[in-house]
Protein backbone atom coordinates (compact mmCIF):
# COMPACT_ATOMS: atom_id res chain seq x y z
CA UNK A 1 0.00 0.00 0.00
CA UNK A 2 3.03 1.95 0.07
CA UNK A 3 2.96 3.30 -3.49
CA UNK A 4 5.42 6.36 -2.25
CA UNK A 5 7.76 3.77 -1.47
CA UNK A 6 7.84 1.69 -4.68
CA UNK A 7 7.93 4.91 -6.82
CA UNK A 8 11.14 5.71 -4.72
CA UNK A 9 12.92 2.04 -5.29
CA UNK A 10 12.02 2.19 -8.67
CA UNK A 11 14.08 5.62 -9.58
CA UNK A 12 16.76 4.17 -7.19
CA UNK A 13 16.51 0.87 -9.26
CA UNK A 14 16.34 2.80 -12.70
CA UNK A 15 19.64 5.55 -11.78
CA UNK A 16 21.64 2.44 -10.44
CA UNK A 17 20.13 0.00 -13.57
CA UNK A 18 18.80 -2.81 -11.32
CA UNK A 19 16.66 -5.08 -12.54
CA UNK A 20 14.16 -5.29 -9.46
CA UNK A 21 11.08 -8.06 -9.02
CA UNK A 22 8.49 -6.76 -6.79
CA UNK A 23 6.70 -8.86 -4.34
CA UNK A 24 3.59 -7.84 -2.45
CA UNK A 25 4.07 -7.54 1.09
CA UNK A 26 1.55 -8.28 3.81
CA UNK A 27 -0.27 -5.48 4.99
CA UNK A 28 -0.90 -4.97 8.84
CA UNK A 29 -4.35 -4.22 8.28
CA UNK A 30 -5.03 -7.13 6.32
CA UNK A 31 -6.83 -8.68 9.59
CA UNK A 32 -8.06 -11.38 8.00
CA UNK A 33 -4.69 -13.25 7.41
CA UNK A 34 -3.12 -11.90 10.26
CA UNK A 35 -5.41 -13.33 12.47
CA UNK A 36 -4.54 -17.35 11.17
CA UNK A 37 -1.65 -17.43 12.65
CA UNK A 38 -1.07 -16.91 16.44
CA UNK A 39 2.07 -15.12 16.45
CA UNK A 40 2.81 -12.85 19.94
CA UNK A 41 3.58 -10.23 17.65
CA UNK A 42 2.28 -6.61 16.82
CA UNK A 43 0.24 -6.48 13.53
CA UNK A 44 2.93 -4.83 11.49
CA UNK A 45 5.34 -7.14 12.79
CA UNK A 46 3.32 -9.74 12.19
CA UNK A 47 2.88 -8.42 8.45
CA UNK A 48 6.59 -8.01 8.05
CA UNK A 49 7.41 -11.88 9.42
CA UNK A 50 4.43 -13.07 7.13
CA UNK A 51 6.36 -11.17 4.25
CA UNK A 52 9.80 -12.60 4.52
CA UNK A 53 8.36 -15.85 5.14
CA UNK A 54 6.14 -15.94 2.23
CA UNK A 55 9.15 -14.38 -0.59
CA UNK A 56 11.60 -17.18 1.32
CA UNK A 57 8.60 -19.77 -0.14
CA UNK A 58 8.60 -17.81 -3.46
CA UNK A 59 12.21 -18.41 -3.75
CA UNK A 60 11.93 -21.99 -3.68
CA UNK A 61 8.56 -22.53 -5.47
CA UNK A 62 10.44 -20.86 -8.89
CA UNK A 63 14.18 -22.96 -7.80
CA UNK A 64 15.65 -19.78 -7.78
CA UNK A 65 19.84 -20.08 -6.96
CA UNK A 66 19.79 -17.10 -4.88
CA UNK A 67 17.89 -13.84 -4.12
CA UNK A 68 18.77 -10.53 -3.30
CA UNK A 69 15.88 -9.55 -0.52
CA UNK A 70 15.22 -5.62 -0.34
CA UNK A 71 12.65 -4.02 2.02
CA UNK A 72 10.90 -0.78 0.23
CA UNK A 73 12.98 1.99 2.59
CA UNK A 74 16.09 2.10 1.78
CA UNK A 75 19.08 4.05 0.36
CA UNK A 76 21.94 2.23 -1.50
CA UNK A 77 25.55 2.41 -2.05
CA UNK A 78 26.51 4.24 -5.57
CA UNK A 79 28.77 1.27 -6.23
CA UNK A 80 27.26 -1.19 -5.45
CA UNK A 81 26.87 -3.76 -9.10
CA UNK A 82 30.78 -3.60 -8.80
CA UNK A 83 31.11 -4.55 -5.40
CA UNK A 84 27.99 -7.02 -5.13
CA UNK A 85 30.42 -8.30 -8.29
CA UNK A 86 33.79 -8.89 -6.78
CA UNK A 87 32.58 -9.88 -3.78
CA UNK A 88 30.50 -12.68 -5.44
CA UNK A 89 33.75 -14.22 -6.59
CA UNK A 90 35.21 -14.50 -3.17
CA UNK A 91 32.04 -14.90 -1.63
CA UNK A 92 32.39 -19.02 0.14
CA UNK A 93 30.80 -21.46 -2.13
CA UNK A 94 28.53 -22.74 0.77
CA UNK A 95 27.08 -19.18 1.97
CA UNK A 96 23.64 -19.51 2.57
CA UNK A 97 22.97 -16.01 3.99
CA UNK A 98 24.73 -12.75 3.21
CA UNK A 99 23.92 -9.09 4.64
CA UNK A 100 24.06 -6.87 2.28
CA UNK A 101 22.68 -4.13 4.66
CA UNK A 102 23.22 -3.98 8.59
CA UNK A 103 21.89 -1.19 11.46
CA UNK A 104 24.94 -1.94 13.73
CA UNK A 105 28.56 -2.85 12.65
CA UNK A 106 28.68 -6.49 12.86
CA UNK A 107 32.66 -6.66 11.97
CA UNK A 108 33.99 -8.76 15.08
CA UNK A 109 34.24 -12.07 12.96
CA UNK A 110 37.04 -13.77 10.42
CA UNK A 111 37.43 -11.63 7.93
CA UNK A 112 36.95 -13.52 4.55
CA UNK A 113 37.74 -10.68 1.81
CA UNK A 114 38.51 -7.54 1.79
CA UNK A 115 37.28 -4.68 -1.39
CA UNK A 116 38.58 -0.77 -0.86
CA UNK A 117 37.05 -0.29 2.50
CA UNK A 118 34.59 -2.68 2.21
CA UNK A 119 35.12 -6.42 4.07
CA UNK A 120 33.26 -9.78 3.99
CA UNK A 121 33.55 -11.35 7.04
CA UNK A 122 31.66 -14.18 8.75
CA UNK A 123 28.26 -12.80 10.53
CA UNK A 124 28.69 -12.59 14.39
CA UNK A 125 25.19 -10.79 15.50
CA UNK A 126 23.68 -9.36 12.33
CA UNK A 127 20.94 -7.21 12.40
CA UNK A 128 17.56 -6.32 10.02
CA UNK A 129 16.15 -7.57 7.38
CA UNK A 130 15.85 -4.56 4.85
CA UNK A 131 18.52 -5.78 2.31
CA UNK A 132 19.97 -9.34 2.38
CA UNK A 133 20.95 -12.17 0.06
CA UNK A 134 19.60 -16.29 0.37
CA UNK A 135 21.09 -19.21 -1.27
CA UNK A 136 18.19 -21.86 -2.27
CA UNK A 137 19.80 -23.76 0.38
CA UNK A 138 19.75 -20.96 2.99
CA UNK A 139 15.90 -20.39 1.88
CA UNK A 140 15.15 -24.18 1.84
CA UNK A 141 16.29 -24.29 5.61
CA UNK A 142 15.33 -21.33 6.83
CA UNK A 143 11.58 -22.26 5.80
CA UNK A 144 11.86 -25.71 7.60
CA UNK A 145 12.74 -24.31 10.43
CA UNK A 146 10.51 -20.87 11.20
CA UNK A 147 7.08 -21.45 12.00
CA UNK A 148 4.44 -18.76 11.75
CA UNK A 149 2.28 -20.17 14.74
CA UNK A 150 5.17 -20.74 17.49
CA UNK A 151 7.44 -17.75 16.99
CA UNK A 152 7.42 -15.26 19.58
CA UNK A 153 10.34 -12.83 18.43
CA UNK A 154 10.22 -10.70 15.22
CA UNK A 155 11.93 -12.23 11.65
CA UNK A 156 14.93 -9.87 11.91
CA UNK A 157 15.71 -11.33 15.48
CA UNK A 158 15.03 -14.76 14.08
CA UNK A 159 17.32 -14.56 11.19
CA UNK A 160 19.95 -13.06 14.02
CA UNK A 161 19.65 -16.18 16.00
CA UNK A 162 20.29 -18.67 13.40
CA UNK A 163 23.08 -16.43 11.86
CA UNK A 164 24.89 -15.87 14.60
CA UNK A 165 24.50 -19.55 16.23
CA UNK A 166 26.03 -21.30 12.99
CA UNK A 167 22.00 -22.95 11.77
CA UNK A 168 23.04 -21.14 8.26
CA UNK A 169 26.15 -20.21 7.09
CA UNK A 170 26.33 -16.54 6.98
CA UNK A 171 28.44 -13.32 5.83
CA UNK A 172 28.06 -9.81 6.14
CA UNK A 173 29.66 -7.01 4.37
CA UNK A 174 30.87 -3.93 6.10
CA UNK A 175 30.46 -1.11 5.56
CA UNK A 176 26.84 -1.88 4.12
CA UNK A 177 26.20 -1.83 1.21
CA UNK A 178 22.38 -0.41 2.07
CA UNK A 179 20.95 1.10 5.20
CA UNK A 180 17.30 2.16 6.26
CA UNK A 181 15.97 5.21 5.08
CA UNK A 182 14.09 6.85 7.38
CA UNK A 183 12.94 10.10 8.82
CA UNK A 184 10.43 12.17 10.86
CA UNK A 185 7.93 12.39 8.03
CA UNK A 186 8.54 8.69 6.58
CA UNK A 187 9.25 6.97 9.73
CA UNK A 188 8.96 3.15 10.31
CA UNK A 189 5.82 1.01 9.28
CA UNK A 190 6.99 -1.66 11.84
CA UNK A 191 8.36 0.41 14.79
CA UNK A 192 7.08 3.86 15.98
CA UNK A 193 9.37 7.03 15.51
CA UNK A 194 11.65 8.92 12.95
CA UNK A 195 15.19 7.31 14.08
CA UNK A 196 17.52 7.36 11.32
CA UNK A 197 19.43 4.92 10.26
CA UNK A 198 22.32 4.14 12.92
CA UNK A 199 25.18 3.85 10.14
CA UNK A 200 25.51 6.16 6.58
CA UNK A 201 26.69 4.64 3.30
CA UNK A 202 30.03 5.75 1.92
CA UNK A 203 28.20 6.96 -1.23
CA UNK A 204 24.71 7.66 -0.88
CA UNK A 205 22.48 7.55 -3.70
CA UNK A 206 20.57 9.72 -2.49
C-alpha cells in the first residue's frame, strides 16, 4: 500500500540500472490473514514476518539459486553492481545467507575478503532484514525451520539467532552496502518514531 515507497525504489533501481522483481508484502491491516496465525507479535510485525516468510517460499517454489531480498525503505551504495560483483567471486561457495545491509557494525568475525574499505567477514550478531541475500539452500532451511504459529520474536531477530549460532552459514559485508531510510515524516511502518538509520553509506544515492 506503500505506493510512495515503490515509486522511490524504482528511480533508485532505474539511476543504479537494477533489474528489481516486486513482491507484495503483507499489509498490517489485512486482519483477516493476520489473524490465522497466532504469532505474539504486533500487527505490522506480524505483516513483516508473514512477508519474509512468504518471498523465502517464493524463492523456492520458482528454484531460484539465490535472491537478493530488499525491504521498500532504503538508500543504497553508488557502487554497489561492482562490489555485489567482486565480492561474489570471493564470496564461500557454501554461503547460505549474506547481509548486504546492517543497522549496527557487525565486523567482530574472520574476515573472509577484503574490497577498498569494504570487508566480507563471517556474521557474528547481524541485524535487520531490509537488504539481504539467500542461497536456495539458505531459503530451503530457513523455511523448515521458522514457524508462523510458534514464533514469539520478530523475523529480523530470528534470522539473528540462526546467523549468529552457525544454523546457516552466513556473511556480512561492512560497511553496508544499504541502510534504512528513514525520517520524521517517513518513519517506520513496523516500529514507531523517525530514528535514522544508525550507520551512513560511503556513497549515498541519495
Amino acid at each position: 500500500y506503500r505506493i510512495d515507497r515503490r515509486e522511490e525504489m524504482q528511480e533508485l533501481a532505474d539511476f543504479l540500472g537494477l533489474d528489481l522483481d516486486y513482491f507484495p508484502a503483507v499489509s498490517k491491516f489485512d486482519r483477516k490473514l493476520l489473524n490465522k496465525y497466532n504469532l505474539g507479535l504486533t500487527n505490522a510485525q506480524k505483516a513483516c514476518y508473514l512477508s519474509h516468510y512468504f518471498v523465502l517460499e517464493e524463492i523456492i517454489k520458482n528454484d531460484y539459486r539465490n535472491a537478493l531480498i530488499l525491504e521498500d525503505d532504503i538508500d543504497i551504495e553508488l557502487e554497489i553492481s561492482k562490489i555485489m560483483s567482486d565480492f561474489s567471486h570471493v564470496l564461500p561457495h557454501d554461503w547460505e545467507l549474506l547481509y548486504v545491509g546492517n543497522s549496527y557494525r557487525d565486523n567482530e568475525r574472520e574476515v573472509v575478503a577484503e574490497n577498498g574499505k569494504f570487508k566480507l567477514h563471517i556474521s557474528k550478531l547481524p541485524t535487520t532484514t531490509h537488504s539481504y541475500a539467500v542461497s536456495a539452500n539458505g531459503a530451503r532451511k530457513l523455511i523448515n525451520d521458522l514457524s508462523p504459529n510458534q514464533t514469539r520474536d520478530t523475523i529480523d531477530n530470528e534470522l539473528t539467532y540462526r546467523a549468529s549460532n552457525g544454523f546457516v552459514k552466513s556473511y556480512t559485508i561492512d560497511p553496508p552496502l544499504m541502510i534504512q531510510w528513514k525520517s520524521i515524516d517517513n518513519p517506520s511502518d513496523i516500529s514507531s518514531g523517525g530514528r535514522p538509520a544508525h550507520l551512513e553509506l560511503l556513497n549515498s544515492t541519495k
